[in-house]
N, C-alpha and C. Protein backbone atom coordinates (compact mmCIF):
# COMPACT_ATOMS: atom_id res chain seq x y z
N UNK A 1 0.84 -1.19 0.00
CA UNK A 1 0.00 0.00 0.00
C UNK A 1 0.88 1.24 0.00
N UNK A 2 0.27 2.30 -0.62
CA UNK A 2 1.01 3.55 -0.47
C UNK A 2 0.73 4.57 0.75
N UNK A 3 1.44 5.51 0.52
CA UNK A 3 1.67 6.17 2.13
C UNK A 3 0.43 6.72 1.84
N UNK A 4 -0.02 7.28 0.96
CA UNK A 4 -1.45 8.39 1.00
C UNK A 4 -2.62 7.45 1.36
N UNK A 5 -2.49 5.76 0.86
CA UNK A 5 -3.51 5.41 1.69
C UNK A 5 -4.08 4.68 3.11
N UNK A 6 -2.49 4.95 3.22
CA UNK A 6 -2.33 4.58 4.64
C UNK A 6 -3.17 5.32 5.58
N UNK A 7 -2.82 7.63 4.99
CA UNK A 7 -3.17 7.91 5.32
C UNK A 7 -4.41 8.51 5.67
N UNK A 8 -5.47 7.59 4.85
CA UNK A 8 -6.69 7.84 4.85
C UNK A 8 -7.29 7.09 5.92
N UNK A 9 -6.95 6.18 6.89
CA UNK A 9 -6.96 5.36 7.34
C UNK A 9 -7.50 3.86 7.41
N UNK A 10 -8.54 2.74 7.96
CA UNK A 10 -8.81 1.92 7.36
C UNK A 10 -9.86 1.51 7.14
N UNK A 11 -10.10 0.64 6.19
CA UNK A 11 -11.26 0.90 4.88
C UNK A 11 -12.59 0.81 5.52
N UNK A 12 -13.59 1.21 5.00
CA UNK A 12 -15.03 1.05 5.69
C UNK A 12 -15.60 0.43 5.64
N UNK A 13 -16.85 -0.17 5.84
CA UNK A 13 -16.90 -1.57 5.80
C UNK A 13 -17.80 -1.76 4.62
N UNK A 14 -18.36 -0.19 3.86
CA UNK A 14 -18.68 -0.59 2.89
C UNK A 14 -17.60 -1.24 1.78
N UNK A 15 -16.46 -0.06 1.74
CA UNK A 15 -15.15 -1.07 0.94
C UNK A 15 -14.70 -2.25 1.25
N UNK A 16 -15.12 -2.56 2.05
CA UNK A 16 -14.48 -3.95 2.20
C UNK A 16 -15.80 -4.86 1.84
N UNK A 17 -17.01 -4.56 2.04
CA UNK A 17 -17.91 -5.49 1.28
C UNK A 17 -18.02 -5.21 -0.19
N UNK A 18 -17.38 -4.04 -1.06
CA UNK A 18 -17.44 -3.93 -1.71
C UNK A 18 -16.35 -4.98 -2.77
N UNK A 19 -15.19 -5.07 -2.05
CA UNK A 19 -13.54 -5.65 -2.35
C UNK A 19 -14.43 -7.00 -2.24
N UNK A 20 -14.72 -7.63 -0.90
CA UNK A 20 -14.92 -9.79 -1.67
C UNK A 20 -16.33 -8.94 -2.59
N UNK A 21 -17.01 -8.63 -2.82
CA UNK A 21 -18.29 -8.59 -3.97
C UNK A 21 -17.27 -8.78 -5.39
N UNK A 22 -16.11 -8.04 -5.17
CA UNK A 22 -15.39 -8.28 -6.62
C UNK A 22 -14.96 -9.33 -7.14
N UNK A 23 -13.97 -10.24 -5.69
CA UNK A 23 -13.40 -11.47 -5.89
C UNK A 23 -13.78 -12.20 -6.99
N UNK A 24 -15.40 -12.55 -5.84
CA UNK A 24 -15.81 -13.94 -6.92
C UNK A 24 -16.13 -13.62 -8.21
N UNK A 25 -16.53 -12.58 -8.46
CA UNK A 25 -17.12 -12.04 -10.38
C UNK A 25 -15.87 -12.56 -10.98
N UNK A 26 -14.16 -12.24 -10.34
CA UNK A 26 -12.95 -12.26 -10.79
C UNK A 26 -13.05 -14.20 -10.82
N UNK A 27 -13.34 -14.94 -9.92
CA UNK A 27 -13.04 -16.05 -10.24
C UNK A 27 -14.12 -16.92 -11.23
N UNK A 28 -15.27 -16.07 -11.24
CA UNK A 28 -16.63 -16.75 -12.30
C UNK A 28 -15.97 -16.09 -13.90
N UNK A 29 -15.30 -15.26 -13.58
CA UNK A 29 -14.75 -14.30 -15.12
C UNK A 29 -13.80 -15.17 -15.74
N UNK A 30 -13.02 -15.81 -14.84
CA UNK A 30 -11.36 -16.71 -14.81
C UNK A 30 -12.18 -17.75 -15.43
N UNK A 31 -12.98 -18.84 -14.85
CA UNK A 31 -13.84 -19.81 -15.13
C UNK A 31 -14.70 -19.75 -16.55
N UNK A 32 -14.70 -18.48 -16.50
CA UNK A 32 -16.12 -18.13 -18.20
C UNK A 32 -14.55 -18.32 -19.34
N UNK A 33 -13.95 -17.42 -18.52
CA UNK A 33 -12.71 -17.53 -19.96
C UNK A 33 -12.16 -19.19 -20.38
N UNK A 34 -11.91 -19.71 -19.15
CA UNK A 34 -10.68 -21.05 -19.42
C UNK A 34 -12.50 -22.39 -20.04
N UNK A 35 -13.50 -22.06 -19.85
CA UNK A 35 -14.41 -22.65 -20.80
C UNK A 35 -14.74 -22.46 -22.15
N UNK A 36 -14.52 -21.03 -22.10
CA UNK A 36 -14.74 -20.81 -23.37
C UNK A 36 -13.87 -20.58 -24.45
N UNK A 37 -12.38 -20.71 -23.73
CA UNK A 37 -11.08 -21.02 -24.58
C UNK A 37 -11.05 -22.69 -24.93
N UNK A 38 -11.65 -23.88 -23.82
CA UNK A 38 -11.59 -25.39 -23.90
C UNK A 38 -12.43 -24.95 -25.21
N UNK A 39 -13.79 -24.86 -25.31
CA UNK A 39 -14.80 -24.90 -25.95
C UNK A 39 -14.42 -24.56 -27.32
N UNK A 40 -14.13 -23.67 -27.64
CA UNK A 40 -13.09 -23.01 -28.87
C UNK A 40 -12.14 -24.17 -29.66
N UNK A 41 -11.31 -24.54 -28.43
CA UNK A 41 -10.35 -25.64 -28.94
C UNK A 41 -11.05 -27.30 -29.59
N UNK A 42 -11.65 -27.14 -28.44
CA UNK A 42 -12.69 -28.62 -29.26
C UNK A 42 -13.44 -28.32 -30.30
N UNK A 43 -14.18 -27.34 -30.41
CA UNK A 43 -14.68 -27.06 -31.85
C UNK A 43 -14.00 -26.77 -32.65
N UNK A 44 -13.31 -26.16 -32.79
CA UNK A 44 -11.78 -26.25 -33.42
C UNK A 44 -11.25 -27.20 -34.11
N UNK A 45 -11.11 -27.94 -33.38
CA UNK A 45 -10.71 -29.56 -33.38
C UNK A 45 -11.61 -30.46 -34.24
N UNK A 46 -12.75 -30.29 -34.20
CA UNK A 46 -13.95 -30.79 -34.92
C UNK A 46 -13.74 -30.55 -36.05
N UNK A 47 -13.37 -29.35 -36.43
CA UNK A 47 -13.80 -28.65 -37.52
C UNK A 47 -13.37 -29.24 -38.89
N UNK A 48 -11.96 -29.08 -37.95
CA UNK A 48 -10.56 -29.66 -38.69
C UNK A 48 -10.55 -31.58 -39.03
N UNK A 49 -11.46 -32.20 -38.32
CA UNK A 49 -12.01 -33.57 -38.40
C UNK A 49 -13.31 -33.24 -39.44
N UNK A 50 -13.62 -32.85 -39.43
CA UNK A 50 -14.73 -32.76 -40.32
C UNK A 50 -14.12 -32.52 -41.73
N UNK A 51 -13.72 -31.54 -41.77
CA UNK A 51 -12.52 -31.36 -43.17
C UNK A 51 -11.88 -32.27 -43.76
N UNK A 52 -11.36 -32.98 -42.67
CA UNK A 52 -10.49 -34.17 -43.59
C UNK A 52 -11.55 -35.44 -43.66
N UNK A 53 -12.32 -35.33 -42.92
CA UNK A 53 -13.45 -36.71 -43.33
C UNK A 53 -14.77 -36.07 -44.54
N UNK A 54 -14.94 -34.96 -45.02
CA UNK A 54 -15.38 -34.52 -46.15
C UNK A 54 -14.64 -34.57 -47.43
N UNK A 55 -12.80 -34.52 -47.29
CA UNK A 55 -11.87 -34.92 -48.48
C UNK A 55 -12.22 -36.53 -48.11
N UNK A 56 -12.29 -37.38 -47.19
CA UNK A 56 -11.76 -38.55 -47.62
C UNK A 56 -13.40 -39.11 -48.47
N UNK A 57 -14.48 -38.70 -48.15
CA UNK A 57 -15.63 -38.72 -48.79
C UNK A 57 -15.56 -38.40 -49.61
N UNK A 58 -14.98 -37.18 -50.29
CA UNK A 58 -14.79 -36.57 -51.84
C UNK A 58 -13.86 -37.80 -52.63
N UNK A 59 -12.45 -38.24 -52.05
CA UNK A 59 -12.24 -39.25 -52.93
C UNK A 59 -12.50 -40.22 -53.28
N UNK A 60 -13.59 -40.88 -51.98
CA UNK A 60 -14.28 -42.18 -52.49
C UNK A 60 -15.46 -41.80 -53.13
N UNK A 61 -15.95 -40.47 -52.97
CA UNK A 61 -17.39 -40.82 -53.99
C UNK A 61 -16.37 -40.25 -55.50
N UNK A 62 -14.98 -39.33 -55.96
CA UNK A 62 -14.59 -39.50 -57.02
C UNK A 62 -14.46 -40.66 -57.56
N UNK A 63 -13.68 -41.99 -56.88
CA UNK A 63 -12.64 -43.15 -57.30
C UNK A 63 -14.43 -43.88 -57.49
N UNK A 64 -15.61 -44.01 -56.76
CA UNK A 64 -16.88 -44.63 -57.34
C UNK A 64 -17.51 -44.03 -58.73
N UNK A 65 -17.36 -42.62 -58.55
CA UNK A 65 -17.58 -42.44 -59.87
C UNK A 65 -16.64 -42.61 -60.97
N UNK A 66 -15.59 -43.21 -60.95
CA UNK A 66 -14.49 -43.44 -62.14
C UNK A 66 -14.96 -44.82 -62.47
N UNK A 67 -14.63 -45.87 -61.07
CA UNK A 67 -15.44 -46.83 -61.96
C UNK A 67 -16.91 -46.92 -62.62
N UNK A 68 -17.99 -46.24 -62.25
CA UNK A 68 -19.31 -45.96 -62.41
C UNK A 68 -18.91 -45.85 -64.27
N UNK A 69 -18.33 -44.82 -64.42
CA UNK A 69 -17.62 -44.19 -65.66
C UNK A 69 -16.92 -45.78 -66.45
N UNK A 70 -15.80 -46.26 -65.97
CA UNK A 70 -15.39 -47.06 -66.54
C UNK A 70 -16.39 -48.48 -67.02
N UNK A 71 -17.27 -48.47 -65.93
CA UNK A 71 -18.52 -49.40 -66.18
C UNK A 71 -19.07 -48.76 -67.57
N UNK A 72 -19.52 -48.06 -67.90
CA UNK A 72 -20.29 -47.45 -68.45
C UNK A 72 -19.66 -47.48 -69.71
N UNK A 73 -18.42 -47.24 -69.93
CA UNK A 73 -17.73 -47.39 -71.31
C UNK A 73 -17.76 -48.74 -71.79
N UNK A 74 -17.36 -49.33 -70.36
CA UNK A 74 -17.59 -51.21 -71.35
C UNK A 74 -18.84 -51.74 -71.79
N UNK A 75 -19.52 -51.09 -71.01
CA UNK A 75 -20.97 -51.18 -71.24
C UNK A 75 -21.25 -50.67 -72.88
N UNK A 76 -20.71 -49.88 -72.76
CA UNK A 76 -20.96 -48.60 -74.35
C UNK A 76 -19.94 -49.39 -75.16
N UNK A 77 -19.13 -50.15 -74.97
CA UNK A 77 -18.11 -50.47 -75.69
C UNK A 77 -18.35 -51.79 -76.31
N UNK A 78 -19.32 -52.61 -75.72
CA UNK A 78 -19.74 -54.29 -75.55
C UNK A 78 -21.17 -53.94 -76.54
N UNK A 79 -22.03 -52.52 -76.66
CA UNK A 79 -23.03 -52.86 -77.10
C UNK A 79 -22.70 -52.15 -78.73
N UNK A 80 -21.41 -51.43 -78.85
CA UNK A 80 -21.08 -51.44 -80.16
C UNK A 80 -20.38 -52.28 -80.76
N UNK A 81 -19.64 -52.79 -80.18
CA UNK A 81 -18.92 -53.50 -80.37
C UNK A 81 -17.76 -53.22 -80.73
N UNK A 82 -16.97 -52.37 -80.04
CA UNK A 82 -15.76 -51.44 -80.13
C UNK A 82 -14.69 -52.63 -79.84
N UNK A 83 -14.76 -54.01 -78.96
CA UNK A 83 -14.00 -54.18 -78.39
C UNK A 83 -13.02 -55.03 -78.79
């Protein structure tokens, strides 16, 4: 503490019910943050799972449609008789 508020002398008891009224807001504030930084990170995390399981879906429905395609030529190929 500093000397000037030393020399005011000591606190009243409204300040001092005022000082713990602050505490806990400070430890529910601490608590809102470190949830909603977890919360962030796991969705986060999701997101980035979701991404790569939408590419690995994109290459299997491409590599189904190639054969779908390659079906389709022999098919086209067997009824002209290209082959």
């Amino acid at each position: 503490m500093n000397e000037h508020h030393l020399a005011l002398g000591p606190p009243s008891a409204r300040t001092i019910k005022l000082r713990r009224a602050v505490k806990p807001r400070r430890a529910v504030s601490l608590a809102l943050v470190t949830l909603t930084a977890l919360t962030t990170l796991a969705l986060t995390g999701l997101g980035l799972t979701a991404c790569n399981t939408f590419e690995g879906a994109g290459r299997d429905m491409q590599s189904g449609g190639k054969l779908l395609q390659d079906a389709a030529r022999g098919t086209s190929d067997a009824i002209s008789g290209d082959r």
